[in-house]
N, C-alpha and C. Protein backbone atom coordinates (compact mmCIF):
# COMPACT_ATOMS: atom_id res chain seq x y z
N UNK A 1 53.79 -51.22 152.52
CA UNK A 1 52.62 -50.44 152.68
C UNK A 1 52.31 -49.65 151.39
N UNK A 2 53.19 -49.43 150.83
CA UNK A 2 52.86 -48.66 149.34
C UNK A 2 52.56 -49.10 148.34
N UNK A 3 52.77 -50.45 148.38
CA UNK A 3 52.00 -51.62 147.44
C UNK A 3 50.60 -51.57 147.91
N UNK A 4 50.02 -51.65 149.26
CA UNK A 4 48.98 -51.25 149.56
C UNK A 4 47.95 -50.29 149.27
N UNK A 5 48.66 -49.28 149.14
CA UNK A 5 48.15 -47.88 148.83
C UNK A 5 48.17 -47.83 147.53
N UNK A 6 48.62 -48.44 146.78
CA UNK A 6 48.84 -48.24 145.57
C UNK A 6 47.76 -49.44 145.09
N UNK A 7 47.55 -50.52 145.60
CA UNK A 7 46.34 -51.34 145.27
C UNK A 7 45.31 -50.80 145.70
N UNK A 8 44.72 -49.95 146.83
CA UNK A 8 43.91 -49.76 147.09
C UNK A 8 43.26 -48.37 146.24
N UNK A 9 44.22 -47.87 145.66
CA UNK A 9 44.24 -46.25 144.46
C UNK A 9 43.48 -47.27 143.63
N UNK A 10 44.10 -47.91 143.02
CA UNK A 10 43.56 -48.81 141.77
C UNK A 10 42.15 -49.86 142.18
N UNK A 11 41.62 -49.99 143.22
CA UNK A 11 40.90 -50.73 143.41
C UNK A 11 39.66 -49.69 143.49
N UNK A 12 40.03 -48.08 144.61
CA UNK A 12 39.04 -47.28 143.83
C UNK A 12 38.40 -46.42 142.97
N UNK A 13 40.02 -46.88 142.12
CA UNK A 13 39.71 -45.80 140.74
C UNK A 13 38.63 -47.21 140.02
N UNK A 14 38.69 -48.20 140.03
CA UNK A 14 37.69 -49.12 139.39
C UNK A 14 36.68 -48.89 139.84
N UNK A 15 36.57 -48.81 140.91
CA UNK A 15 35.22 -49.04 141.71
C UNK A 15 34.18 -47.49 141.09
N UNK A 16 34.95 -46.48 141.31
CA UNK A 16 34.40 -45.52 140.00
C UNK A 16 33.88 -45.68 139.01
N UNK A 17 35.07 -46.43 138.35
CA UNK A 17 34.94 -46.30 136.88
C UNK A 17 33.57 -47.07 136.64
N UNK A 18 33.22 -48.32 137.71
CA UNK A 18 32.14 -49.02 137.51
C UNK A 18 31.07 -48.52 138.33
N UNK A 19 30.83 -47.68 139.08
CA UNK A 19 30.00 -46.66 139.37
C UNK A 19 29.94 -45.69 138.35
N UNK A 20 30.46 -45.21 137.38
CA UNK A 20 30.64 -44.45 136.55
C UNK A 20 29.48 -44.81 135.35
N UNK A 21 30.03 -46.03 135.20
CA UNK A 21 29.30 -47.01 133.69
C UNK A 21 27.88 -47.14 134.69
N UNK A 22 27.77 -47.73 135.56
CA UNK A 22 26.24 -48.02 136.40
C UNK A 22 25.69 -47.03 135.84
N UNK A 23 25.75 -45.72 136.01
CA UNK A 23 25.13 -44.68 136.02
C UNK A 23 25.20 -43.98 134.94
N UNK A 24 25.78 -44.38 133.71
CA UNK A 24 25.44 -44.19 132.43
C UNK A 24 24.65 -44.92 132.09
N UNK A 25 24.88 -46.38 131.89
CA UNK A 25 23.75 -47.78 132.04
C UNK A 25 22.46 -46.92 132.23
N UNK A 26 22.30 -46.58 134.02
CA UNK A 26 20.89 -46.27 134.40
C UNK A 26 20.30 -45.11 133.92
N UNK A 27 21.27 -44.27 133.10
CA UNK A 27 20.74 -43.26 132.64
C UNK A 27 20.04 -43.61 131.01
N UNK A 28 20.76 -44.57 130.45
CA UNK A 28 20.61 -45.05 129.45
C UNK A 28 19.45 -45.49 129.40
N UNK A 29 18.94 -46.38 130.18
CA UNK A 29 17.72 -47.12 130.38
C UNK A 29 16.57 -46.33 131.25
N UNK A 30 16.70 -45.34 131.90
CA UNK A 30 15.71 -44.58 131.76
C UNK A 30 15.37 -43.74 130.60
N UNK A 31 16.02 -43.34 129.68
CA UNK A 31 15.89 -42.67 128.64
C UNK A 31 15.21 -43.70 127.77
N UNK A 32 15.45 -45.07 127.58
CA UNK A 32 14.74 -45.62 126.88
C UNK A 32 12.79 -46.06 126.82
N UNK A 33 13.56 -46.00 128.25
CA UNK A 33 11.80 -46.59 128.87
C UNK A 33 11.18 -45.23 128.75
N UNK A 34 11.65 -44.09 128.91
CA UNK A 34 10.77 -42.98 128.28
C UNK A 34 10.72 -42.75 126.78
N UNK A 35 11.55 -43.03 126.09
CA UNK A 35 10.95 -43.08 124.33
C UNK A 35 10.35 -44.26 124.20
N UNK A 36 10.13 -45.55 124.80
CA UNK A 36 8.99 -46.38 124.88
C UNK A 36 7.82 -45.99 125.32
N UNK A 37 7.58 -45.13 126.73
CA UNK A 37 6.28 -44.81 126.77
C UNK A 37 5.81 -44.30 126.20
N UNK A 38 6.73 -43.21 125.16
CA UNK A 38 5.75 -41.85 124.28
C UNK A 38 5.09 -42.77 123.36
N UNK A 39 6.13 -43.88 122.60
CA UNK A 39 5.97 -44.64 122.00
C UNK A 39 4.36 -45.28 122.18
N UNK A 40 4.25 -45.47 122.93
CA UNK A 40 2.98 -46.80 123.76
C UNK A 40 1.99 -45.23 123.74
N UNK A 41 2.20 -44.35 124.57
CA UNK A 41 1.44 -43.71 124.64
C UNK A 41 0.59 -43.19 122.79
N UNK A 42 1.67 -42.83 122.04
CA UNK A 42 1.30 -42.90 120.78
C UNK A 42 0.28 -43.68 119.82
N UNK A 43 1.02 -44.18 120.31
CA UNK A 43 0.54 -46.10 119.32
C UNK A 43 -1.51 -46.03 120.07
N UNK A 44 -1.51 -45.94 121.71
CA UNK A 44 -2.50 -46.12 122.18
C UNK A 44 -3.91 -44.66 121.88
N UNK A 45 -3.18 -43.97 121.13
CA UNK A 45 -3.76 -42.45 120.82
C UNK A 45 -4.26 -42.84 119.43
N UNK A 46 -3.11 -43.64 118.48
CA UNK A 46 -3.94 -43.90 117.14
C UNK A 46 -4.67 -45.30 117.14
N UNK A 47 -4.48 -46.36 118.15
CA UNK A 47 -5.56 -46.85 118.41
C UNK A 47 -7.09 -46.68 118.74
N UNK A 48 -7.02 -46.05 119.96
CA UNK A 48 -8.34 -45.43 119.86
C UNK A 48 -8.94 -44.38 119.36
N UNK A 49 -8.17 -43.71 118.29
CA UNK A 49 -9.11 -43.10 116.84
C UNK A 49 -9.69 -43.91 115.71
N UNK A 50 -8.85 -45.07 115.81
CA UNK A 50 -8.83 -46.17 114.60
C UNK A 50 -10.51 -46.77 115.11
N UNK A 51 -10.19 -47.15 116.63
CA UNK A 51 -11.57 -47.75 117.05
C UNK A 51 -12.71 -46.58 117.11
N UNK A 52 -12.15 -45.35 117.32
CA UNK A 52 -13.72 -44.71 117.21
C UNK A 52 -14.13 -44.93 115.44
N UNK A 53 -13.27 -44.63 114.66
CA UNK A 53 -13.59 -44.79 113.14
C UNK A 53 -14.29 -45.83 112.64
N UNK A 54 -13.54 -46.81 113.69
CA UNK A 54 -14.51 -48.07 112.86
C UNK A 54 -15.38 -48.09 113.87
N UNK A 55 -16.14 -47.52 115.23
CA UNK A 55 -17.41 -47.64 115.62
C UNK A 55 -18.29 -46.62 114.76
N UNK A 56 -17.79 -46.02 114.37
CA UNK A 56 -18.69 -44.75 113.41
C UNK A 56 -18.46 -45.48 112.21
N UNK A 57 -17.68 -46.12 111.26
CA UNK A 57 -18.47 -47.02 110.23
C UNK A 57 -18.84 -48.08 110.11
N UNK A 58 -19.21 -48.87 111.53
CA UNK A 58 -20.13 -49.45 111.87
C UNK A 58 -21.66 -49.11 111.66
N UNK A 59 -21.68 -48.46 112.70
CA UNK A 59 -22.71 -47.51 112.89
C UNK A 59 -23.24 -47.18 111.50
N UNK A 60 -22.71 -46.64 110.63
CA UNK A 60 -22.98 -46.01 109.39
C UNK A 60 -23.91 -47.34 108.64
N UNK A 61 -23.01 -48.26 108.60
CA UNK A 61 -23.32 -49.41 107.63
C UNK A 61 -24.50 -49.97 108.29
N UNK A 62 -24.28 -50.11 109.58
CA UNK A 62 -25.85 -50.19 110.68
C UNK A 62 -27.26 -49.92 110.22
N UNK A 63 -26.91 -48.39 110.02
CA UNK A 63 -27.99 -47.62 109.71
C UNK A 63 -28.54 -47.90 108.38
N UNK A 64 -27.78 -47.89 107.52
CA UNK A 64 -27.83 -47.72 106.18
C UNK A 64 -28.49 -49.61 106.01
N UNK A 65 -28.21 -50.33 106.18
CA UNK A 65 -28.88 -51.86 106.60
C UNK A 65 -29.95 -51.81 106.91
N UNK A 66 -30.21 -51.25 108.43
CA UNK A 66 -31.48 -50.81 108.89
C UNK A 66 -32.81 -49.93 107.63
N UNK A 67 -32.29 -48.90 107.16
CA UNK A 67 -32.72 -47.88 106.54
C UNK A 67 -33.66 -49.35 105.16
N UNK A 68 -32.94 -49.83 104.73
CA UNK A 68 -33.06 -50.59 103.60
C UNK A 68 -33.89 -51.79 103.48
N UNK A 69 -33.89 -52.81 105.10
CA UNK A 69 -34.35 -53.19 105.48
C UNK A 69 -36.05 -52.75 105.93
N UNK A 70 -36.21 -51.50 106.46
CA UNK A 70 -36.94 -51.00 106.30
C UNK A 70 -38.03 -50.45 105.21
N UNK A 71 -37.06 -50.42 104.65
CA UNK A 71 -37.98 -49.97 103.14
C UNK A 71 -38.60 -51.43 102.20
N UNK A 72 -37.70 -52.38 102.45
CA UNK A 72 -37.98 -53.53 101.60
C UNK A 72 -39.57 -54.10 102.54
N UNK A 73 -39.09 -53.89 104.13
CA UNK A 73 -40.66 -54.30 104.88
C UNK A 73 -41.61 -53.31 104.86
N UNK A 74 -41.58 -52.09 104.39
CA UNK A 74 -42.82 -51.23 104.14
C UNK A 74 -43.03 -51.34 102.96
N UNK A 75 -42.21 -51.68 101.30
CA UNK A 75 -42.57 -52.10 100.06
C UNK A 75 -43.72 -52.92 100.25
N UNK A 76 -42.85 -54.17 101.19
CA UNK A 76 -43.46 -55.67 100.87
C UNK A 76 -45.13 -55.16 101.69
N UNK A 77 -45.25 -54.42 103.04
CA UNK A 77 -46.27 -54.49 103.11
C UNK A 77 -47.73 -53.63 102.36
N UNK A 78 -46.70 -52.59 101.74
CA UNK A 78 -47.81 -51.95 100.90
C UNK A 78 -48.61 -52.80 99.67
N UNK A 79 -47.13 -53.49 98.73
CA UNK A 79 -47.79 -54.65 98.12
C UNK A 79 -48.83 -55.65 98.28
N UNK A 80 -48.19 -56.21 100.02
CA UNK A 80 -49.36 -56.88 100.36
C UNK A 80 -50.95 -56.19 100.73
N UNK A 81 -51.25 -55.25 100.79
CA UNK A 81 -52.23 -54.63 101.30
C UNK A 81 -53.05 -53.93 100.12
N UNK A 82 -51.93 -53.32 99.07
CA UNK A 82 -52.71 -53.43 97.94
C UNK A 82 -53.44 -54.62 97.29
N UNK A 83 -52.88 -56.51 97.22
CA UNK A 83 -53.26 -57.12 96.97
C UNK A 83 -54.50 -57.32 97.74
N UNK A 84 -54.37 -56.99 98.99
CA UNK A 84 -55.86 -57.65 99.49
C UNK A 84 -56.70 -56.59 99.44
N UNK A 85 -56.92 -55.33 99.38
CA UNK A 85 -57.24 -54.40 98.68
C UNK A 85 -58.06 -55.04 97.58
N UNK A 86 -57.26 -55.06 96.27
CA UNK A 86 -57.83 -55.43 95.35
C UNK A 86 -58.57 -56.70 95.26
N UNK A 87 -58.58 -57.97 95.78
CA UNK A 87 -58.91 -59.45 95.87
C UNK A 87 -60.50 -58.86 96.87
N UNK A 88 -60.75 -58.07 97.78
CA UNK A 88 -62.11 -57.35 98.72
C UNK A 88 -62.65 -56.69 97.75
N UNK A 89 -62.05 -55.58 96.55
CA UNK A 89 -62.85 -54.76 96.11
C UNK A 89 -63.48 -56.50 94.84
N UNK A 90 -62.90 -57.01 94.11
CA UNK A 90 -63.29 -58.19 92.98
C UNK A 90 -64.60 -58.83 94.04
N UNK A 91 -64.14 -59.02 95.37
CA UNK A 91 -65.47 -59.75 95.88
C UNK A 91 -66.20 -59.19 96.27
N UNK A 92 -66.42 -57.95 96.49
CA UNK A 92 -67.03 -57.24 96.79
C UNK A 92 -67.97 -56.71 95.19
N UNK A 93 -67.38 -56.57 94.37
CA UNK A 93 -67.62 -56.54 93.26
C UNK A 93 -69.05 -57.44 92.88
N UNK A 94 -68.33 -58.73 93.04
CA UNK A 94 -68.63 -59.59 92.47
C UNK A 94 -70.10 -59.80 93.70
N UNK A 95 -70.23 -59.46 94.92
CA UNK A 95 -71.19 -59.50 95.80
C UNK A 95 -72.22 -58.40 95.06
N UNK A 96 -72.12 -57.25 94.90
CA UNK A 96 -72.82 -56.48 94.42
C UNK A 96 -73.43 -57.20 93.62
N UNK A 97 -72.47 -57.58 92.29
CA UNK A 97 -73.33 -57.97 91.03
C UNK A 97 -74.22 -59.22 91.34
N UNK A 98 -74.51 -59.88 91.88
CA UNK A 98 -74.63 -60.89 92.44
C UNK A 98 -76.16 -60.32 92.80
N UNK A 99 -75.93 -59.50 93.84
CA UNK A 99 -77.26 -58.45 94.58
C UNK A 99 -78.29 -57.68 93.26
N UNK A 100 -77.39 -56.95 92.43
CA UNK A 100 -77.81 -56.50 91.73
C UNK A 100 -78.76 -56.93 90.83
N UNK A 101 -77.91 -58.09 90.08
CA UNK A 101 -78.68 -59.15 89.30
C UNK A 101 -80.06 -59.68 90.29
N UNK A 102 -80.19 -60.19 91.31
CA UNK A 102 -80.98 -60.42 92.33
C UNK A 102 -82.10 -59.42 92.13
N UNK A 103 -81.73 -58.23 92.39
CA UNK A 103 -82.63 -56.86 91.95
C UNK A 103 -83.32 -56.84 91.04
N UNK A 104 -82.88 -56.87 89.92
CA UNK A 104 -82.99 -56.61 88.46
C UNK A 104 -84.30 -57.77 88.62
N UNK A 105 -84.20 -59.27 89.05
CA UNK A 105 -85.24 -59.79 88.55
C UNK A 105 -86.23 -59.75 89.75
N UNK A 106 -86.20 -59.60 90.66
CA UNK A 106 -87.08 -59.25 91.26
C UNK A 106 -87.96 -58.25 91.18
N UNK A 107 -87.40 -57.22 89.87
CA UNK A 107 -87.99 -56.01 90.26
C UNK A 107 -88.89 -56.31 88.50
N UNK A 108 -88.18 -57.20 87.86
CA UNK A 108 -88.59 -57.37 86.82
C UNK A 108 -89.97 -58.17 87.16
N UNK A 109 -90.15 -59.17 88.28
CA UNK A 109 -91.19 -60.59 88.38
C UNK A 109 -92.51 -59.03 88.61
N UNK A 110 -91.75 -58.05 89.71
CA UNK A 110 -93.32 -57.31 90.44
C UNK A 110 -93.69 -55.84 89.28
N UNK A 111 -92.68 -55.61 88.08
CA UNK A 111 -92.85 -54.57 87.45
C UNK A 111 -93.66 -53.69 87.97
N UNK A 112 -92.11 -53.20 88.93
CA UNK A 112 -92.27 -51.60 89.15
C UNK A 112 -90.89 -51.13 88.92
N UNK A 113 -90.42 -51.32 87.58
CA UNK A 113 -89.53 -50.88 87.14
C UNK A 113 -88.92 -49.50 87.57
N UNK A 114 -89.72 -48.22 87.69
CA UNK A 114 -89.82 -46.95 88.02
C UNK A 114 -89.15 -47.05 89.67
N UNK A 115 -90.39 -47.65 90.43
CA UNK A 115 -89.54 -47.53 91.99
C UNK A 115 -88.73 -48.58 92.04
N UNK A 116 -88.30 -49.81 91.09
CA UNK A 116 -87.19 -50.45 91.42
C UNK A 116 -86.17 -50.18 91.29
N UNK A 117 -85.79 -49.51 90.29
CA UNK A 117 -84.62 -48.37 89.57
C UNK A 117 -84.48 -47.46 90.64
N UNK A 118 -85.52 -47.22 91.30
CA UNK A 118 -84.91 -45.63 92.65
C UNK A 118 -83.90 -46.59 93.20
N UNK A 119 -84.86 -47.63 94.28
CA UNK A 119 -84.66 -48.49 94.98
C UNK A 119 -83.03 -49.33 94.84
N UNK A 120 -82.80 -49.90 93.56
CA UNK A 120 -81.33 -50.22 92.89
C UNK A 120 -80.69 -49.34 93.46
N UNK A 121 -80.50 -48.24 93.17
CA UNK A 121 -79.78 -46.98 93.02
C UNK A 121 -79.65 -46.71 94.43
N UNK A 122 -80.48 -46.22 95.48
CA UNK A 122 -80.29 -46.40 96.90
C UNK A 122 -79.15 -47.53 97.23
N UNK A 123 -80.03 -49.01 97.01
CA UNK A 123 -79.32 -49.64 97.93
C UNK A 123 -77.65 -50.00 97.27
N UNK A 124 -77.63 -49.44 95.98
CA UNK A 124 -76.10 -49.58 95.48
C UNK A 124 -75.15 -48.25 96.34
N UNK A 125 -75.75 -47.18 96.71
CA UNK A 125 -75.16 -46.21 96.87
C UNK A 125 -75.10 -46.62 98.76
N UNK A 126 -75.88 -47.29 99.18
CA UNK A 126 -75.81 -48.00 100.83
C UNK A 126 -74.45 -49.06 100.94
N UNK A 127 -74.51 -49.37 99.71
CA UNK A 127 -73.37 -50.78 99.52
C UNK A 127 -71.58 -50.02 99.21
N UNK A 128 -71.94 -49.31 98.39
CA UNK A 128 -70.67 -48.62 98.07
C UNK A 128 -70.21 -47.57 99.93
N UNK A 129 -71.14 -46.94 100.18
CA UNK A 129 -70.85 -45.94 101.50
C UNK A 129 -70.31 -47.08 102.60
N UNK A 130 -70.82 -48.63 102.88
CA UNK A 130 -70.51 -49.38 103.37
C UNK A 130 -69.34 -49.97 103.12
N UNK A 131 -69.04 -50.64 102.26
CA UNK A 131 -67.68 -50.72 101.45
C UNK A 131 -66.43 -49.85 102.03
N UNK A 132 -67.25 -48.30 102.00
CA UNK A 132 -65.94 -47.71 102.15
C UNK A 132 -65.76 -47.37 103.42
N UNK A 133 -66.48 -47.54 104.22
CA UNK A 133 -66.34 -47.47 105.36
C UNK A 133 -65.28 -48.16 106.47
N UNK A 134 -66.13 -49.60 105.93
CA UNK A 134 -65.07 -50.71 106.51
C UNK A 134 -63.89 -50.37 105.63
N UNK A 135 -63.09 -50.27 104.86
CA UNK A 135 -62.03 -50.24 104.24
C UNK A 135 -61.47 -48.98 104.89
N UNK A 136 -62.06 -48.67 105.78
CA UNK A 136 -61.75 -46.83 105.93
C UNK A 136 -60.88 -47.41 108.20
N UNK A 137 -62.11 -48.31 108.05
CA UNK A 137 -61.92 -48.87 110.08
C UNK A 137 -61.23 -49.79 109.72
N UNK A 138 -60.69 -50.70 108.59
CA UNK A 138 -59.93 -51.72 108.63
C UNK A 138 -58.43 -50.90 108.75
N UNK A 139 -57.74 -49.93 107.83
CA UNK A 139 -56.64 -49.19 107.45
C UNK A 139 -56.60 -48.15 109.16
N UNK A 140 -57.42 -48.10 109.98
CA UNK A 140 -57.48 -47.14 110.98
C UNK A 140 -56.95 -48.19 112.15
C-alpha cells in the first residue's frame, strides 16, 4: 500500500506541476494576444491618419487640376470670343464701307453734298449705336 501512496504523491505532484505550466502557458498567451491587440490597434490608428492624408492630398491635387483646368477653358474662351469679336467688327467694317462708299456716290449723282454729309453722318452714327447694341445682347 505504500508503494501506492507513494505513486499516487508523485502522480499528483505532476499533475500540478502540469497544471502549474497550463497556467503559465495561459497566462503567457493572454499577455501576448494583448500586446498584439495594442499592436493592431496601433498600426489601425496610423492607418487611418495615413488615409485621411492622402484623402486631403488628393483632394488638394483635385482642386488644384480643377482650378487650372478652369483657367485654360476660360483663357481658351476669352480668346475665342475675342477672335470673333474682331472677324464681326472687320465685317462689319467692311459693311459700313461698303454703305458708305454707296453714299458718297449717290449723294455725289443728286449733289446735295451739304444734306448728304448730315445724312452720312446720321446714318453712320445709326450703324455704329446698332453695332453696339447687338454686341452688347449677344455677350448678355
Amino acid at each position: 500500500m505504500f508503494d501506492f501512496l507513494s505513486k499516487e504523491l508523485l502522480r499528483l505532484q505532476e499533475e500540478r506541476r502540469i497544471h502549474a505550466f497550463v497556467m503559465l502557458a495561459e497566462r503567457q498567451r493572454r499577455m501576448r494576444e494583448a500586446e498584439e491587440s495594442g499592436r493592431r490597434q496601433v498600426e489601425e490608428m496610423q492607418r487611418q491618419e495615413e488615409d485621411e492624408i492622402f484623402r486631403q492630398v488628393v483632394k488638394v491635387h483635385q482642386s488644384t487640376v480643377d482650378s487650372y483646368l478652369e483657367d485654360i477653358i476660360l483663357s481658351s474662351m476669352e480668346n475665342t470670343a475675342e477672335e470673333q469679336a474682331k472677324e464681326e467688327i472687320q465685317r462689319m467694317a467692311v459693311e459700313i464701307n461698303d454703305i458708305a462708299y454707296e453714299m458718297e456716290n449717290r449723294c455725289a449723282l443728286t449733289l446735295f453734298i451739304g444734306g448728304c454729309g448730315q445724312q452720312f453722318r446720321t446714318f453712320l452714327t445709326i450703324c455704329t449705336c446698332t453695332y453696339i447694341s447687338n454686341l452688347r445682347h449677344r455677350k448678355g
